[in-house]
PDBML (XML) file of the C-alpha atoms, coordinates in Angstrom:
<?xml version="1.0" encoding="UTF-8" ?>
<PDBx:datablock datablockName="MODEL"
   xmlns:PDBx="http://pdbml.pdb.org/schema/pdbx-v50.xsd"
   xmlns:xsi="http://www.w3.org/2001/XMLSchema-instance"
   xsi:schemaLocation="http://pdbml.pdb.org/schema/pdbx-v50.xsd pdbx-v50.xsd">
   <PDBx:atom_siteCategory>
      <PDBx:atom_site id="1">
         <PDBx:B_iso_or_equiv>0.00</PDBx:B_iso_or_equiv>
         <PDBx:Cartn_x>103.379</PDBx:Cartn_x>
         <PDBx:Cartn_y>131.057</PDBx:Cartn_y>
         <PDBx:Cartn_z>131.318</PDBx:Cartn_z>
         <PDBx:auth_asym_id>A</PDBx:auth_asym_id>
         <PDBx:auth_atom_id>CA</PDBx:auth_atom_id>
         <PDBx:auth_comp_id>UNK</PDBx:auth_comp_id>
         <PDBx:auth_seq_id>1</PDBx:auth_seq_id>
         <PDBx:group_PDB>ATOM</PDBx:group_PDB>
         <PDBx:label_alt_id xsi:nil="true" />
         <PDBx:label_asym_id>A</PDBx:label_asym_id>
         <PDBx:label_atom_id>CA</PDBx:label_atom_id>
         <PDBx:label_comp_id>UNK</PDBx:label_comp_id>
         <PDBx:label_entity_id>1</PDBx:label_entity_id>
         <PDBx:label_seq_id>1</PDBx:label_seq_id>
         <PDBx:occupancy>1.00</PDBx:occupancy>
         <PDBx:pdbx_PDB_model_num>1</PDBx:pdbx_PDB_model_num>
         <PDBx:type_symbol>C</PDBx:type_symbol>
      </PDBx:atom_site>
      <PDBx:atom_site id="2">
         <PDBx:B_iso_or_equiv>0.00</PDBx:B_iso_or_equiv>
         <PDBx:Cartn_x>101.416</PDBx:Cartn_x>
         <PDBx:Cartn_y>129.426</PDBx:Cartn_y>
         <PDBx:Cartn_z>128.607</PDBx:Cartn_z>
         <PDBx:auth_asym_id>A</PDBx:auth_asym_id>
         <PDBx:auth_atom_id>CA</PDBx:auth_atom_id>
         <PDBx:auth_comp_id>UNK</PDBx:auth_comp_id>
         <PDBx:auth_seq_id>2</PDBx:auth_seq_id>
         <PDBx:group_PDB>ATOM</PDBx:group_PDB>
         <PDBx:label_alt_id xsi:nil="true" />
         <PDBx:label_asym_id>A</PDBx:label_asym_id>
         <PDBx:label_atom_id>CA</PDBx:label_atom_id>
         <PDBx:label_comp_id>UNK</PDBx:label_comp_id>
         <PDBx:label_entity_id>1</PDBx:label_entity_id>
         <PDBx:label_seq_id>2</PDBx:label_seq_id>
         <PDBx:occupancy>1.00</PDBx:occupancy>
         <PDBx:pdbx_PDB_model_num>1</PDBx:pdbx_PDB_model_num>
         <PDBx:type_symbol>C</PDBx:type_symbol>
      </PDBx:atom_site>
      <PDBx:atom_site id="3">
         <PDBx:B_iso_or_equiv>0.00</PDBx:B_iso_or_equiv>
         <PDBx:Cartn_x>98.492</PDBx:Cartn_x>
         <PDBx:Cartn_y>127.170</PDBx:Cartn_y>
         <PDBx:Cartn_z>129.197</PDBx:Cartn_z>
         <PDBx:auth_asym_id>A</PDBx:auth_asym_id>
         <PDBx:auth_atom_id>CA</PDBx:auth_atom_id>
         <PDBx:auth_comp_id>UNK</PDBx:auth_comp_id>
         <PDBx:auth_seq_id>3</PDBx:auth_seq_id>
         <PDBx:group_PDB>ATOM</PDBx:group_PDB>
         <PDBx:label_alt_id xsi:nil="true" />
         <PDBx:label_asym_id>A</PDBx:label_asym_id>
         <PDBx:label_atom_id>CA</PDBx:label_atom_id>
         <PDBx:label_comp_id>UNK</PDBx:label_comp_id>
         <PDBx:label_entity_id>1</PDBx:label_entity_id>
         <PDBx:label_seq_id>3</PDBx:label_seq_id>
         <PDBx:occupancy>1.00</PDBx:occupancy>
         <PDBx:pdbx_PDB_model_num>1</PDBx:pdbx_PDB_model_num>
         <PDBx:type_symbol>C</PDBx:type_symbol>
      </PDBx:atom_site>
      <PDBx:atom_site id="4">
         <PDBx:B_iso_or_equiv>0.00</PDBx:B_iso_or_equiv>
         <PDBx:Cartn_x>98.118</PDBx:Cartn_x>
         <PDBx:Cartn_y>126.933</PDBx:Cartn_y>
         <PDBx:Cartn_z>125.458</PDBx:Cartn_z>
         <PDBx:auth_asym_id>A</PDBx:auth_asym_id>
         <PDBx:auth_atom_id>CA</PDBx:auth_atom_id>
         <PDBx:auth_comp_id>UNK</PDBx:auth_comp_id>
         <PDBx:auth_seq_id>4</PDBx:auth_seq_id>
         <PDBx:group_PDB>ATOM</PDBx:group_PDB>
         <PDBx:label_alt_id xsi:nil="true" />
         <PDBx:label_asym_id>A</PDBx:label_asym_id>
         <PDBx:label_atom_id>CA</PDBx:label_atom_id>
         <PDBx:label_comp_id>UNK</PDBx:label_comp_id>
         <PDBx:label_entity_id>1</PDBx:label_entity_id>
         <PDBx:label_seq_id>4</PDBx:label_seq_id>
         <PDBx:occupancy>1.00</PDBx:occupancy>
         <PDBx:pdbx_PDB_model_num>1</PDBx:pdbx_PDB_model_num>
         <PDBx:type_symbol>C</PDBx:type_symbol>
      </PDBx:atom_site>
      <PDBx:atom_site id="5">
         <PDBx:B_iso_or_equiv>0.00</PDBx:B_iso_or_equiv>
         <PDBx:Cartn_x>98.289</PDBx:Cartn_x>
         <PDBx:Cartn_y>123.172</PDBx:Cartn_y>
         <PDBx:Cartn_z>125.380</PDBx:Cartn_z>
         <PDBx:auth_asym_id>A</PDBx:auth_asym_id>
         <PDBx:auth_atom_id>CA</PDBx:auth_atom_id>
         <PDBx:auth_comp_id>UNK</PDBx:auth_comp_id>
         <PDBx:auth_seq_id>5</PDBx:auth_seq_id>
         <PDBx:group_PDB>ATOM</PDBx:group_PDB>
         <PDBx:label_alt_id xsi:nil="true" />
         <PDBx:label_asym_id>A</PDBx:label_asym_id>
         <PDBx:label_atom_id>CA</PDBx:label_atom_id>
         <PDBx:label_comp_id>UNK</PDBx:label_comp_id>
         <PDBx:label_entity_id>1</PDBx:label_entity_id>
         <PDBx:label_seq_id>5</PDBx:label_seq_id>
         <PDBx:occupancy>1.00</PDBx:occupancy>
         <PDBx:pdbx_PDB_model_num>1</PDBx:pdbx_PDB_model_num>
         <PDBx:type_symbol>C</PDBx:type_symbol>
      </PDBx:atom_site>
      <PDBx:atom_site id="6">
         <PDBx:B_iso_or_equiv>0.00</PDBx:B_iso_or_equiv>
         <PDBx:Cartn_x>96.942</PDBx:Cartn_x>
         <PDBx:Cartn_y>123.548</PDBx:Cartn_y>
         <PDBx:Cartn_z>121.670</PDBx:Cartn_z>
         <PDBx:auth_asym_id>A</PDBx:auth_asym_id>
         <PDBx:auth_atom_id>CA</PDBx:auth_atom_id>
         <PDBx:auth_comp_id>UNK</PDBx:auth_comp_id>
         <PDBx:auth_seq_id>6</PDBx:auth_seq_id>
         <PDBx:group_PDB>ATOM</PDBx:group_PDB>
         <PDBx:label_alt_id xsi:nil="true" />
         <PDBx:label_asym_id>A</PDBx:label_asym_id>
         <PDBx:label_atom_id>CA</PDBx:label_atom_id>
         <PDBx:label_comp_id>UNK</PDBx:label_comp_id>
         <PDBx:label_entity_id>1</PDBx:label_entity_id>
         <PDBx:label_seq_id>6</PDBx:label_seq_id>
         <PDBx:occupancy>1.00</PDBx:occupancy>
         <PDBx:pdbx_PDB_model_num>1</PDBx:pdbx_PDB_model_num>
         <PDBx:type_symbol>C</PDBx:type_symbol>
      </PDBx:atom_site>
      <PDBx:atom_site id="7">
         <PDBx:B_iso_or_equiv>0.00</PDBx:B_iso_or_equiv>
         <PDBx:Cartn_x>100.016</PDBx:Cartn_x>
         <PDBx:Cartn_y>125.442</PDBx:Cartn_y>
         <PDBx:Cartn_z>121.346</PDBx:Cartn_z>
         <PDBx:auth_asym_id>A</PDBx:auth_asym_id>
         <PDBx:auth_atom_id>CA</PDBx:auth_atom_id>
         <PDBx:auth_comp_id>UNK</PDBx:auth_comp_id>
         <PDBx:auth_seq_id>7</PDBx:auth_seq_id>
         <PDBx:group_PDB>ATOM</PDBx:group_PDB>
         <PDBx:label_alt_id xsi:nil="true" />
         <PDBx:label_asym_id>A</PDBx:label_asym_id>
         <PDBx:label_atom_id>CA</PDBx:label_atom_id>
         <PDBx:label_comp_id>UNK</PDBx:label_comp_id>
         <PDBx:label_entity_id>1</PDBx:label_entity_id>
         <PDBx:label_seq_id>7</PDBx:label_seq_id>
         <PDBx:occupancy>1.00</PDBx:occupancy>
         <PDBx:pdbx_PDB_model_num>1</PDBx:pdbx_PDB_model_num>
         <PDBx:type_symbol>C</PDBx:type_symbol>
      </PDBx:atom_site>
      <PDBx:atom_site id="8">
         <PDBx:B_iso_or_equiv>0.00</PDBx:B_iso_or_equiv>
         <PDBx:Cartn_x>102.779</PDBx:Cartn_x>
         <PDBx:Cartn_y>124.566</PDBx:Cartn_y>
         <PDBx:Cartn_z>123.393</PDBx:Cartn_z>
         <PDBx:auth_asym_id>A</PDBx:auth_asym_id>
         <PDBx:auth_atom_id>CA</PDBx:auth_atom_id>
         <PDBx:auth_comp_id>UNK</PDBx:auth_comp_id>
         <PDBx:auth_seq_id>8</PDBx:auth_seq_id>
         <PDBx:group_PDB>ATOM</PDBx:group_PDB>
         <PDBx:label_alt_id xsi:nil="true" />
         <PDBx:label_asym_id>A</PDBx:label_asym_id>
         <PDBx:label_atom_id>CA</PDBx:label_atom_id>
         <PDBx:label_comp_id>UNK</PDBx:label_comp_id>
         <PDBx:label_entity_id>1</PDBx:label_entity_id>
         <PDBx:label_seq_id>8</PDBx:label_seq_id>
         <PDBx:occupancy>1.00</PDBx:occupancy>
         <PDBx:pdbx_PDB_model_num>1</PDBx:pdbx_PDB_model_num>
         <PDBx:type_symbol>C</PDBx:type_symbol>
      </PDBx:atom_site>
      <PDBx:atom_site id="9">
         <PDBx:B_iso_or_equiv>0.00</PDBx:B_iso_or_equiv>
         <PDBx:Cartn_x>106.103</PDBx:Cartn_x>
         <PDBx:Cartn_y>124.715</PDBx:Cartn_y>
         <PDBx:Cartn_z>121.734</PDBx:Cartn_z>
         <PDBx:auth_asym_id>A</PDBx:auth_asym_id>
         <PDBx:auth_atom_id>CA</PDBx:auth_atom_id>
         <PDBx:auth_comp_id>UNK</PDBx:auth_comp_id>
         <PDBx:auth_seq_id>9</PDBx:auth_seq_id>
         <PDBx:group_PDB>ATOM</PDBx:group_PDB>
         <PDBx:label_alt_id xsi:nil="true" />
         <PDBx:label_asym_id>A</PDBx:label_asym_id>
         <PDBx:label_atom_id>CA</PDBx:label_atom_id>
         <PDBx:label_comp_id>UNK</PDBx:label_comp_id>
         <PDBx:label_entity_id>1</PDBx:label_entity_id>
         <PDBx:label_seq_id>9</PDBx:label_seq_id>
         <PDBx:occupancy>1.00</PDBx:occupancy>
         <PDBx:pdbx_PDB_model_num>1</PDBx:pdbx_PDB_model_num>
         <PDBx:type_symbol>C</PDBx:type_symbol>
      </PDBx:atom_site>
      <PDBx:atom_site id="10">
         <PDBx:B_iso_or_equiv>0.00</PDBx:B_iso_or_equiv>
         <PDBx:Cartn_x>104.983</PDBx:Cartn_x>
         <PDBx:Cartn_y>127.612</PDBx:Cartn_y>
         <PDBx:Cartn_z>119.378</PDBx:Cartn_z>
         <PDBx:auth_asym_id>A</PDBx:auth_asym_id>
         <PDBx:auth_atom_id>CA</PDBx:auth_atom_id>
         <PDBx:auth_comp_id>UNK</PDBx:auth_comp_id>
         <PDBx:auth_seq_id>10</PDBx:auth_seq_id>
         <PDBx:group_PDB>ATOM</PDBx:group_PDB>
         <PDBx:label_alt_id xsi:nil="true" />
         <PDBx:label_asym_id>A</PDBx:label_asym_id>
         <PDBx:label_atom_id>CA</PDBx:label_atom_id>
         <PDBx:label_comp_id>UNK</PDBx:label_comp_id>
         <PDBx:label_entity_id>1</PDBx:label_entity_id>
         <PDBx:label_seq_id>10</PDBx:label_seq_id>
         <PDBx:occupancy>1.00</PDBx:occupancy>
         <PDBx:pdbx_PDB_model_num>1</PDBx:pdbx_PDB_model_num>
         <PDBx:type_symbol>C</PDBx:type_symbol>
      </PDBx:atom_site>
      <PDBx:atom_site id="11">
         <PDBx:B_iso_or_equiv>0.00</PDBx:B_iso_or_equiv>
         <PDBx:Cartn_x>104.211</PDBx:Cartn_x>
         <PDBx:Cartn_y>129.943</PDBx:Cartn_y>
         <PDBx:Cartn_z>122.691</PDBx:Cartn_z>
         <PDBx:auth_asym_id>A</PDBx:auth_asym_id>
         <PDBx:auth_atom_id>CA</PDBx:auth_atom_id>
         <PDBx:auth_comp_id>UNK</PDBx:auth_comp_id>
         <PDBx:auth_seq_id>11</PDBx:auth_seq_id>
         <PDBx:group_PDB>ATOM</PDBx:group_PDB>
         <PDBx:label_alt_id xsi:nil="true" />
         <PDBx:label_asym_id>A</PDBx:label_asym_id>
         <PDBx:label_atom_id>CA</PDBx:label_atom_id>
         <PDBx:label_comp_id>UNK</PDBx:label_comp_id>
         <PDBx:label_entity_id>1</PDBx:label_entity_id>
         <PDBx:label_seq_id>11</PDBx:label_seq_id>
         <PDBx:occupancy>1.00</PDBx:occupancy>
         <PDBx:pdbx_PDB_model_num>1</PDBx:pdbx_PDB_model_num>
         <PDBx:type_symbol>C</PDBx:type_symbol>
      </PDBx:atom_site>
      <PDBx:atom_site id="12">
         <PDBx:B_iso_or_equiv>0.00</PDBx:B_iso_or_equiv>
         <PDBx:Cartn_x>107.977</PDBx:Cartn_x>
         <PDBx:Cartn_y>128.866</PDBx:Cartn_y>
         <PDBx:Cartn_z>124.061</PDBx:Cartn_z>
         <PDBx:auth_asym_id>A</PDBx:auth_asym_id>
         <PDBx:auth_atom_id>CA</PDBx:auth_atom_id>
         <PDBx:auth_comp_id>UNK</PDBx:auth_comp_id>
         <PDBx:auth_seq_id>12</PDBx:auth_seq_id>
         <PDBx:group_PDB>ATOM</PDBx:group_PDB>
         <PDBx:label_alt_id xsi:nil="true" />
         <PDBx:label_asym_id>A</PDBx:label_asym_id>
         <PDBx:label_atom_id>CA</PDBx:label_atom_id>
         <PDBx:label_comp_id>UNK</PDBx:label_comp_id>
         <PDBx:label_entity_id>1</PDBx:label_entity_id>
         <PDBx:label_seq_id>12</PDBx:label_seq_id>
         <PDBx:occupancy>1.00</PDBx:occupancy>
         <PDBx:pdbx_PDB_model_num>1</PDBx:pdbx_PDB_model_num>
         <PDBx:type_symbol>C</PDBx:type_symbol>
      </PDBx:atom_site>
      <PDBx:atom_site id="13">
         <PDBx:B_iso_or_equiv>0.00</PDBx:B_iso_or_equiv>
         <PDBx:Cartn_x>109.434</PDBx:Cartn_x>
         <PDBx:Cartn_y>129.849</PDBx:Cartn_y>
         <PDBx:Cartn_z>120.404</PDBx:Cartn_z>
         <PDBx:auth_asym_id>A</PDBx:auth_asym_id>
         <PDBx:auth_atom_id>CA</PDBx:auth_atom_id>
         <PDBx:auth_comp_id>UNK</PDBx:auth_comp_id>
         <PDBx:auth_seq_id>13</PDBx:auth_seq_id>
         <PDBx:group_PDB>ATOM</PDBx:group_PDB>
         <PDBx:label_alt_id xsi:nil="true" />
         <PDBx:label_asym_id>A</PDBx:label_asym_id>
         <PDBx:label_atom_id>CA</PDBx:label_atom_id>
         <PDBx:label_comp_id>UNK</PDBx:label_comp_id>
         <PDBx:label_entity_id>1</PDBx:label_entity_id>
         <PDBx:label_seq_id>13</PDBx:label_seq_id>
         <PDBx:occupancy>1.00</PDBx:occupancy>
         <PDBx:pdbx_PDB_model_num>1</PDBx:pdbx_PDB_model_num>
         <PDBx:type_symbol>C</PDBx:type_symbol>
      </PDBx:atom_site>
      <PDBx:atom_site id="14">
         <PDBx:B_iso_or_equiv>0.00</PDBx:B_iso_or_equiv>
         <PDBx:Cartn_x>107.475</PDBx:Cartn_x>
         <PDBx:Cartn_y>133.496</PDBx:Cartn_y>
         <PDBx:Cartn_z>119.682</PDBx:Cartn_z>
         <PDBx:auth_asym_id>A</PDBx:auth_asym_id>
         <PDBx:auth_atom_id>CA</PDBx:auth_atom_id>
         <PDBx:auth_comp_id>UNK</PDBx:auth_comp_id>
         <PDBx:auth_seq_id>14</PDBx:auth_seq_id>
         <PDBx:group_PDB>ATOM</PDBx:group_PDB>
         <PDBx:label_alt_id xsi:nil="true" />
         <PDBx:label_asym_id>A</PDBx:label_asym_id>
         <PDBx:label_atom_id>CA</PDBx:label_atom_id>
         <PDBx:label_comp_id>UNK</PDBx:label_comp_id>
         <PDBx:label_entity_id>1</PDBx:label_entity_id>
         <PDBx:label_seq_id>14</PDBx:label_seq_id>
         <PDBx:occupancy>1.00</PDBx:occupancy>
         <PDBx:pdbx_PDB_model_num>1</PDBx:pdbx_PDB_model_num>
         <PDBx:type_symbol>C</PDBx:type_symbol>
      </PDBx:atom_site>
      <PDBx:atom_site id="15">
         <PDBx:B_iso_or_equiv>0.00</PDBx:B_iso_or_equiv>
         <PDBx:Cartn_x>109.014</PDBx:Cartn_x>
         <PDBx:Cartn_y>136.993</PDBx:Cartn_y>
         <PDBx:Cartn_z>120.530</PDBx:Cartn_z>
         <PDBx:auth_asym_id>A</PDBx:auth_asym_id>
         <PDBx:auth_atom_id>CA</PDBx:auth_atom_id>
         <PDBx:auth_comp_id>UNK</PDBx:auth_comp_id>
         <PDBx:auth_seq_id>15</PDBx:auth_seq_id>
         <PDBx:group_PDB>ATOM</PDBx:group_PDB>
         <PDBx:label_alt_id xsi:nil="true" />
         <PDBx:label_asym_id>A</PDBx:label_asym_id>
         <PDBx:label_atom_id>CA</PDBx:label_atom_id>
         <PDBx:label_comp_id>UNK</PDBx:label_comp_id>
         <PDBx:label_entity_id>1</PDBx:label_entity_id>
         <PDBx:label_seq_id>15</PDBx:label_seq_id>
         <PDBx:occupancy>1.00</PDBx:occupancy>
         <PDBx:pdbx_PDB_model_num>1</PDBx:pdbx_PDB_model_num>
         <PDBx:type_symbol>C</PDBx:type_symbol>
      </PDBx:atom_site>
      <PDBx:atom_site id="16">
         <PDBx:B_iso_or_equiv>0.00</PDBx:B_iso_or_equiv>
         <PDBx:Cartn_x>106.029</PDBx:Cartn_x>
         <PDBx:Cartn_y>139.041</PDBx:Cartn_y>
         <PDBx:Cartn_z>121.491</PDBx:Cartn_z>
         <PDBx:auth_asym_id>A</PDBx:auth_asym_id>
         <PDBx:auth_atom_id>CA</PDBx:auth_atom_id>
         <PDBx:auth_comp_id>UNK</PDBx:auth_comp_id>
         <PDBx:auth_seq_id>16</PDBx:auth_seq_id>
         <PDBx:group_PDB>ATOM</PDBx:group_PDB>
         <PDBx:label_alt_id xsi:nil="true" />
         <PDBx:label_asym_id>A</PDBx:label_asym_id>
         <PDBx:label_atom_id>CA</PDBx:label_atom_id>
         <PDBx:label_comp_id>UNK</PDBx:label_comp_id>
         <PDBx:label_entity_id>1</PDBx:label_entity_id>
         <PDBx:label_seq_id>16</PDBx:label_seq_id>
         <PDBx:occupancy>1.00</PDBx:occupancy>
         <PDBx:pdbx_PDB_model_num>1</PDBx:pdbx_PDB_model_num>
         <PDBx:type_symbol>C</PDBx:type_symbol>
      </PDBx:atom_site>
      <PDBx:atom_site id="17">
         <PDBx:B_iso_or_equiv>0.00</PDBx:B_iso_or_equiv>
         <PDBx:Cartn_x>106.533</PDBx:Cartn_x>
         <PDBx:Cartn_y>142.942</PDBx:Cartn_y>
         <PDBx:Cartn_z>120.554</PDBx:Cartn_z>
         <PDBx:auth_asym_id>A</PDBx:auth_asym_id>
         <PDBx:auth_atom_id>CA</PDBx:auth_atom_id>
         <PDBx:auth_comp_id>UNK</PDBx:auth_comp_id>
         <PDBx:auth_seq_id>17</PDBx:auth_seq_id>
         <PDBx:group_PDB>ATOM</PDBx:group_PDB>
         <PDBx:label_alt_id xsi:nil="true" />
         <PDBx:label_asym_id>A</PDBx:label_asym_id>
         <PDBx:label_atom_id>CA</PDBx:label_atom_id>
         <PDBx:label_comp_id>UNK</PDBx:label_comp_id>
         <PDBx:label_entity_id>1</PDBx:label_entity_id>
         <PDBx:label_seq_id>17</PDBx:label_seq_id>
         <PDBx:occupancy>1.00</PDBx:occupancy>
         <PDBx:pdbx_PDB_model_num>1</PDBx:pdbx_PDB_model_num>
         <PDBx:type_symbol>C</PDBx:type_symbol>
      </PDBx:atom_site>
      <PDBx:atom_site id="18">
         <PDBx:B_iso_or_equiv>0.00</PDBx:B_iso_or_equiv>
         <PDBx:Cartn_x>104.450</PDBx:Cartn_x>
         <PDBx:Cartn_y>145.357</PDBx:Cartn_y>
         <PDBx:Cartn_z>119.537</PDBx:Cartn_z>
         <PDBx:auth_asym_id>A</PDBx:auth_asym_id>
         <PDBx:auth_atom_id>CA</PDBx:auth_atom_id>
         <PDBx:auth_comp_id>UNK</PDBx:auth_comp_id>
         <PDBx:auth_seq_id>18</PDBx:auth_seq_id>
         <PDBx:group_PDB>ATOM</PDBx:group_PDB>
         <PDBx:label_alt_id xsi:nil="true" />
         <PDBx:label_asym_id>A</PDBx:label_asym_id>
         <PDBx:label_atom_id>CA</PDBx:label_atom_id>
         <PDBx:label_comp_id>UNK</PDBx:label_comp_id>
         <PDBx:label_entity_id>1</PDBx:label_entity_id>
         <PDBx:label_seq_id>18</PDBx:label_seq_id>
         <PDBx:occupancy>1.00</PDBx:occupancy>
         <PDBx:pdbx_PDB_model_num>1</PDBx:pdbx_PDB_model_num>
         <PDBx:type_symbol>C</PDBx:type_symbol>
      </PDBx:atom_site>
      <PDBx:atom_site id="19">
         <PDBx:B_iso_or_equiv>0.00</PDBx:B_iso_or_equiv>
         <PDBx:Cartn_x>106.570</PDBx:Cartn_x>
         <PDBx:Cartn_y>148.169</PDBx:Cartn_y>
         <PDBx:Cartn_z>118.733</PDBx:Cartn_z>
         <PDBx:auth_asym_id>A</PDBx:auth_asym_id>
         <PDBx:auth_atom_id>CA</PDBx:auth_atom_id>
         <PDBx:auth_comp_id>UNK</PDBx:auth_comp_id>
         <PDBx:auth_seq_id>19</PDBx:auth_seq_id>
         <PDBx:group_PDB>ATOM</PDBx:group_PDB>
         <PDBx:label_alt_id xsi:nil="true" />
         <PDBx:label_asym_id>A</PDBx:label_asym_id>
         <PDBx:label_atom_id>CA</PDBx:label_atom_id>
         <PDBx:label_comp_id>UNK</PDBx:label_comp_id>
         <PDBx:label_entity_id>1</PDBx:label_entity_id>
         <PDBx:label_seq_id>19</PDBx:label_seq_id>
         <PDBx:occupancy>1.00</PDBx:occupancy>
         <PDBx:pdbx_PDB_model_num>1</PDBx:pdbx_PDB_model_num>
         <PDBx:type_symbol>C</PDBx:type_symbol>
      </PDBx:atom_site>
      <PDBx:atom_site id="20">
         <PDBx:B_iso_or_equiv>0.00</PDBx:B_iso_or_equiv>
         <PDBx:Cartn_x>108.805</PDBx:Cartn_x>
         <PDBx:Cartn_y>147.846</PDBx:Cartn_y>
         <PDBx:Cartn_z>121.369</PDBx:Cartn_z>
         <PDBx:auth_asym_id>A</PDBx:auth_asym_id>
         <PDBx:auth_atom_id>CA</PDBx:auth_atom_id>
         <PDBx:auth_comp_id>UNK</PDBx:auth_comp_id>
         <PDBx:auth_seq_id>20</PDBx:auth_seq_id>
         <PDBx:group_PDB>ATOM</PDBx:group_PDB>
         <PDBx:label_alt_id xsi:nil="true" />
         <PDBx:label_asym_id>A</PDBx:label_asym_id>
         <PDBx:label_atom_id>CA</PDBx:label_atom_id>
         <PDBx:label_comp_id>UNK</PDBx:label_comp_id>
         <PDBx:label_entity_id>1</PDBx:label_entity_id>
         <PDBx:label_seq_id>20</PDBx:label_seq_id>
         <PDBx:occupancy>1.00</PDBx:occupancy>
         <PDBx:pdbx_PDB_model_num>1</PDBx:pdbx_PDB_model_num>
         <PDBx:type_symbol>C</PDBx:type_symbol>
      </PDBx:atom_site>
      <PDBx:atom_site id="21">
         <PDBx:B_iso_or_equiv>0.00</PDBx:B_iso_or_equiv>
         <PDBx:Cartn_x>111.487</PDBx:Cartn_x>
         <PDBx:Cartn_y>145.188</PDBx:Cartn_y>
         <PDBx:Cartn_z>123.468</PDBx:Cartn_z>
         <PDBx:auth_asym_id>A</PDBx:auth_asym_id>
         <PDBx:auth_atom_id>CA</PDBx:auth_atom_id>
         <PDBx:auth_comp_id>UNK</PDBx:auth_comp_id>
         <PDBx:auth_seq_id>21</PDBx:auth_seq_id>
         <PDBx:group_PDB>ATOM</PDBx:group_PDB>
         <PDBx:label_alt_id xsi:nil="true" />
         <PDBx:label_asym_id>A</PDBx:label_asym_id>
         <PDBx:label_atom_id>CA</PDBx:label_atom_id>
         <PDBx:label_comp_id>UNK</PDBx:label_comp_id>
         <PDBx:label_entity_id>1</PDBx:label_entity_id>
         <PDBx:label_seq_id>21</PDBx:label_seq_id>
         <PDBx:occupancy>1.00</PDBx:occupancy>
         <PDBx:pdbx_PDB_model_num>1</PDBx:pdbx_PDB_model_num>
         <PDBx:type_symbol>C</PDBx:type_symbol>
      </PDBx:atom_site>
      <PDBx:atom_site id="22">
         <PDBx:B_iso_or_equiv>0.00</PDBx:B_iso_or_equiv>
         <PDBx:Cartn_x>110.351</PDBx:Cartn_x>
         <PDBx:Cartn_y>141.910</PDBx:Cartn_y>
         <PDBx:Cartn_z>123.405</PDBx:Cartn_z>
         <PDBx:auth_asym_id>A</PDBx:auth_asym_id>
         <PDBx:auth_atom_id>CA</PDBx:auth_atom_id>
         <PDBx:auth_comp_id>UNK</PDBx:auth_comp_id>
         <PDBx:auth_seq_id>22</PDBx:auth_seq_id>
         <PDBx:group_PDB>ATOM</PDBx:group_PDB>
         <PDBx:label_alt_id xsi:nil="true" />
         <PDBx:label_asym_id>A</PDBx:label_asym_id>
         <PDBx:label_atom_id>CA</PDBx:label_atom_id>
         <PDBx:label_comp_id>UNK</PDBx:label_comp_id>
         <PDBx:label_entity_id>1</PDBx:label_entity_id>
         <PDBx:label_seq_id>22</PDBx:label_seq_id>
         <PDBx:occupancy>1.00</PDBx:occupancy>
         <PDBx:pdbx_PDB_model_num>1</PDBx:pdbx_PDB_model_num>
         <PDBx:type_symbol>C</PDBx:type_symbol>
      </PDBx:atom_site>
      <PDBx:atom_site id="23">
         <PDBx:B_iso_or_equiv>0.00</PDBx:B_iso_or_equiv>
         <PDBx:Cartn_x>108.906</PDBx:Cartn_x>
         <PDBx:Cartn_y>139.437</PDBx:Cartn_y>
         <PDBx:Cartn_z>125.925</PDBx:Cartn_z>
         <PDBx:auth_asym_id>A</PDBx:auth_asym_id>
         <PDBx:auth_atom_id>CA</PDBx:auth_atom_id>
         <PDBx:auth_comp_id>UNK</PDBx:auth_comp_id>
         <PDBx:auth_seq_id>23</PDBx:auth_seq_id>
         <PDBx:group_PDB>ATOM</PDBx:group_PDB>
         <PDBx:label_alt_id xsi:nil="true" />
         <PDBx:label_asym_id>A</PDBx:label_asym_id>
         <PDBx:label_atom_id>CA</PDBx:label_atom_id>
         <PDBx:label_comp_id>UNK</PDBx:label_comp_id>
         <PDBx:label_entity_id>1</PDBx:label_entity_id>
         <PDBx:label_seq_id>23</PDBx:label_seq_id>
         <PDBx:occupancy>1.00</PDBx:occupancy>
         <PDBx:pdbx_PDB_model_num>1</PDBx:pdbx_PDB_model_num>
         <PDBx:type_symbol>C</PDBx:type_symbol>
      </PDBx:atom_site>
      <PDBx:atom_site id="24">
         <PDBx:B_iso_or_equiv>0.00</PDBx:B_iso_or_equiv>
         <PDBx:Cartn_x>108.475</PDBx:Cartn_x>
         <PDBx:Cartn_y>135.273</PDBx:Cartn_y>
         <PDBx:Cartn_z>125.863</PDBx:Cartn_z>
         <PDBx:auth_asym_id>A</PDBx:auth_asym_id>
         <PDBx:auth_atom_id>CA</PDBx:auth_atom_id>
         <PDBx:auth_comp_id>UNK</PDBx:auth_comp_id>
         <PDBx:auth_seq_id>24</PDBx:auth_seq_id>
         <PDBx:group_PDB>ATOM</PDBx:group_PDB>
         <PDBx:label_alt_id xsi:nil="true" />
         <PDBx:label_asym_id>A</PDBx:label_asym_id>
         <PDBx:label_atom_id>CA</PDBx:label_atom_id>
         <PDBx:label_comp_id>UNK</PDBx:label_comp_id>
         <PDBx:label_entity_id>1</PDBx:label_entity_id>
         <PDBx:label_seq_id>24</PDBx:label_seq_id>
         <PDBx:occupancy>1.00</PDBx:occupancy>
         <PDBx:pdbx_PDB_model_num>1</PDBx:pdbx_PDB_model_num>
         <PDBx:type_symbol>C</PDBx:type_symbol>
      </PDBx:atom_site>
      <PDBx:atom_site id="25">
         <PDBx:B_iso_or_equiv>0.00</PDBx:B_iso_or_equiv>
         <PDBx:Cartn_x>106.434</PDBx:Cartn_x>
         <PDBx:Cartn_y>133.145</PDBx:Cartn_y>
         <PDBx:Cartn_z>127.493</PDBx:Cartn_z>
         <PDBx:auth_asym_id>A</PDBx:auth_asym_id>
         <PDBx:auth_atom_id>CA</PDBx:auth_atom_id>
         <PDBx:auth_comp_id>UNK</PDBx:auth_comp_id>
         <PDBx:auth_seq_id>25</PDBx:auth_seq_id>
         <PDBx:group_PDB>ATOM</PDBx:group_PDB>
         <PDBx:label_alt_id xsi:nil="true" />
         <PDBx:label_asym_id>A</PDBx:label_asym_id>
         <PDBx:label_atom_id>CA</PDBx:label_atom_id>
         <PDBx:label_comp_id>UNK</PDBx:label_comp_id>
         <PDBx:label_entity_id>1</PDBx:label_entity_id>
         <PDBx:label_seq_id>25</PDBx:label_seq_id>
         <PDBx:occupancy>1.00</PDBx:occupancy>
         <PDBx:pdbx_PDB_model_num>1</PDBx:pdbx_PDB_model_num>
         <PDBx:type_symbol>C</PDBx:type_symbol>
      </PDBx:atom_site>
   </PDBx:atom_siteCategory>
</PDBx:datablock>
């Protein structure tokens, strides 16, 4: 869950990987 609120919609739109399968927020 992102608490980012200096980042909202960009935290909801990112696929997170490093290397591997991807997660969101």
């Amino acid at each position: 869950y992102t608490g980012n609120d200096d980042n909202i919609i960009a935290d909801f739109l990112t696929p997170y990987s490093f290397g591997g399968a991807a997660r969101r927020i």
